[in-house]
C-alpha atoms as a PDB file:
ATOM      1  CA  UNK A   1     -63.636 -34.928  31.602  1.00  0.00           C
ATOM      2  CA  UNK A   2     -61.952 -37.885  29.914  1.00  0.00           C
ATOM      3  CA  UNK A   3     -58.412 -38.240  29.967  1.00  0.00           C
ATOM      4  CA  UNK A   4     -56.458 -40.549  27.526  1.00  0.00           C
ATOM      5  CA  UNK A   5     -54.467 -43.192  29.582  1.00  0.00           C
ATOM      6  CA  UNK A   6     -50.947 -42.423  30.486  1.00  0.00           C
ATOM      7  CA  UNK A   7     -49.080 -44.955  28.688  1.00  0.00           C
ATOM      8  CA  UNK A   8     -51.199 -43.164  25.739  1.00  0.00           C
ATOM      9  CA  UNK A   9     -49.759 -40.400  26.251  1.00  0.00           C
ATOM     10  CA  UNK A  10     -46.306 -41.193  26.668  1.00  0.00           C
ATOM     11  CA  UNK A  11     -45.999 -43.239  23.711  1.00  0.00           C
ATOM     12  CA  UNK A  12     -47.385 -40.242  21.247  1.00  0.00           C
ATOM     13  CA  UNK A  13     -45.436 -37.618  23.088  1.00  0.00           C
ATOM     14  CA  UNK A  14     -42.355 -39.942  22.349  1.00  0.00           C
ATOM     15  CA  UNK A  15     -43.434 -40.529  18.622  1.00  0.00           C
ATOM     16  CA  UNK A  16     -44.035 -36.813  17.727  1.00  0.00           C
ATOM     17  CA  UNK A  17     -40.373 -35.844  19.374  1.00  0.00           C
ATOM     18  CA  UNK A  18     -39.167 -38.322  17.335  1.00  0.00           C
ATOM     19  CA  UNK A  19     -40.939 -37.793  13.966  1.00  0.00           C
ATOM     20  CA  UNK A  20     -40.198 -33.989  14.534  1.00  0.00           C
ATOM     21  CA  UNK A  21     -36.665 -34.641  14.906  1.00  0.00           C
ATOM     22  CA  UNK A  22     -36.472 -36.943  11.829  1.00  0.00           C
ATOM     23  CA  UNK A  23     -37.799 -34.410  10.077  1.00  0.00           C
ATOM     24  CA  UNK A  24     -35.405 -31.730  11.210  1.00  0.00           C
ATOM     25  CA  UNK A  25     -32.401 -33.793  10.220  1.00  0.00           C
ATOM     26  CA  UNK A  26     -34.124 -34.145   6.963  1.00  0.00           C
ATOM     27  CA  UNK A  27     -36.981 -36.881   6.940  1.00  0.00           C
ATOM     28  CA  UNK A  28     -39.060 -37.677   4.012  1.00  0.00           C
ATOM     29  CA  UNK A  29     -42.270 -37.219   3.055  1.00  0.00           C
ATOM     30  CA  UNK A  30     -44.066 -40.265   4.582  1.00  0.00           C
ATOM     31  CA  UNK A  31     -42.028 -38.713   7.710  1.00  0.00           C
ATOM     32  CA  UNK A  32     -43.941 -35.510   7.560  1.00  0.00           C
ATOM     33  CA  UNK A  33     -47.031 -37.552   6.383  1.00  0.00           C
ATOM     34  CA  UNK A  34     -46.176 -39.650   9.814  1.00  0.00           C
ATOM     35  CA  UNK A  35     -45.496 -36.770  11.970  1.00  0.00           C
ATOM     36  CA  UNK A  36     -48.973 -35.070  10.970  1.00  0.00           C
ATOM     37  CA  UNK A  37     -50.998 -38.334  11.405  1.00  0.00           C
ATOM     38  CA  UNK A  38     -49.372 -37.856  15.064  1.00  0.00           C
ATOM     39  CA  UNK A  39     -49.900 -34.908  16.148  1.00  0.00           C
ATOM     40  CA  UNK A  40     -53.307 -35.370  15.264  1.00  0.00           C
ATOM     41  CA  UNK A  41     -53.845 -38.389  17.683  1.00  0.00           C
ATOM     42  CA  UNK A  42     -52.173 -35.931  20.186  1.00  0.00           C
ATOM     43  CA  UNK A  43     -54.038 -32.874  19.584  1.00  0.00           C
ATOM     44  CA  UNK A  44     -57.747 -35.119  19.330  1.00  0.00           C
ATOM     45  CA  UNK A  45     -56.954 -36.782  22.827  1.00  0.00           C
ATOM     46  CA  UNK A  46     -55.363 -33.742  24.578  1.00  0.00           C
ATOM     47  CA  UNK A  47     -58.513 -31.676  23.261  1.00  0.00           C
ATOM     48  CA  UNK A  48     -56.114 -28.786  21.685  1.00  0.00           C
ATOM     49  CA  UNK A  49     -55.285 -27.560  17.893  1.00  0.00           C
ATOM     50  CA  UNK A  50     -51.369 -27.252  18.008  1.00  0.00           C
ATOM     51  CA  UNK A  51     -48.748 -29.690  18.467  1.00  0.00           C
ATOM     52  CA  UNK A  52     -46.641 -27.241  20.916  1.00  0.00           C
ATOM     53  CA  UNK A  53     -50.046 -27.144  22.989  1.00  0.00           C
ATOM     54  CA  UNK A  54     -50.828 -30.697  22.732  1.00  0.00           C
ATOM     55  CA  UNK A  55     -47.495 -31.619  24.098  1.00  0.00           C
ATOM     56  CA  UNK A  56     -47.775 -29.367  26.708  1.00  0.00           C
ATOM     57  CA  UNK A  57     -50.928 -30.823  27.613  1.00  0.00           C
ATOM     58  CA  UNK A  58     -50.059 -34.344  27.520  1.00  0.00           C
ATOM     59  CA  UNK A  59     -46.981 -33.507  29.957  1.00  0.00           C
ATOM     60  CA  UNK A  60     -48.937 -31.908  32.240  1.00  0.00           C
ATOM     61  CA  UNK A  61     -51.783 -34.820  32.429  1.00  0.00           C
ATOM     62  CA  UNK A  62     -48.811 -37.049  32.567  1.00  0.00           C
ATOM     63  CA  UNK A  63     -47.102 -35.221  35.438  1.00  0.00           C
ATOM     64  CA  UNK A  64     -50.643 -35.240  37.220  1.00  0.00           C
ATOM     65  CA  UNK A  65     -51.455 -38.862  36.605  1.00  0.00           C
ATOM     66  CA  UNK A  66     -47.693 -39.412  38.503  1.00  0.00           C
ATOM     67  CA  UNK A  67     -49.017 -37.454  41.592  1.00  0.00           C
ATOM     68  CA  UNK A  68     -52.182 -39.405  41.278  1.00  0.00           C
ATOM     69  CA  UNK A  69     -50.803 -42.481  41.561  1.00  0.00           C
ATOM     70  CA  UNK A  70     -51.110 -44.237  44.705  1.00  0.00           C
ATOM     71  CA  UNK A  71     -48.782 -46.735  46.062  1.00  0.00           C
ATOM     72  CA  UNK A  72     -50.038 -50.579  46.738  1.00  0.00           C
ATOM     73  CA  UNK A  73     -51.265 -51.556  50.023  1.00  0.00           C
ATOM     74  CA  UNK A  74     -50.168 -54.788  51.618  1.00  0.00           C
END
C-alpha cells in the first residue's frame, strides 16, 4: 500500500488543527472553505472519509514511519 510521505503528513495534520481552531475562535468563510479543501487532502492520502479518522490515521503512519526510521551508518 502507498503511504503519503511523512513530512506530508505532518504539514496537513498541522494545517487542519490550525484551520479547525481558526474556525472555532470564529474564522471566516474562506477559513471553512480552507479547512474543507484540507481535510480533503488528508482524508484522499490517509484513504478514510472523516477528518477525526484521517487524523488519526496520519498520526499513526507518522508514529510508524518514526519507528521505521533507521539511524545512519558510518
Amino acid at each position: 500500500m502507498l503511504r503519503a510521505h511523512p513530512s506530508l503528513l505532518r504539514e496537513l495534520v498541522e494545517r487542519c488543527e490550525t484551520l479547525r481552531r481558526r474556525l472555532a475562535s470564529g474564522g471566516r468563510a474562506e477559513t471553512r472553505r480552507q479547512l474543507e479543501d484540507a481535510t480533503y487532502t488528508l482524508c484522499v492520502v490517509t484513504g478514510t472519509r472523516q477528518l477525526d479518522t484521517a487524523l488519526y490515521v496520519a498520526r499513526q503512519q507518522l508514529a510508524d514511519a518514526m519507528t521505521c526510521e533507521q539511524p545512519l551508518r558510518h
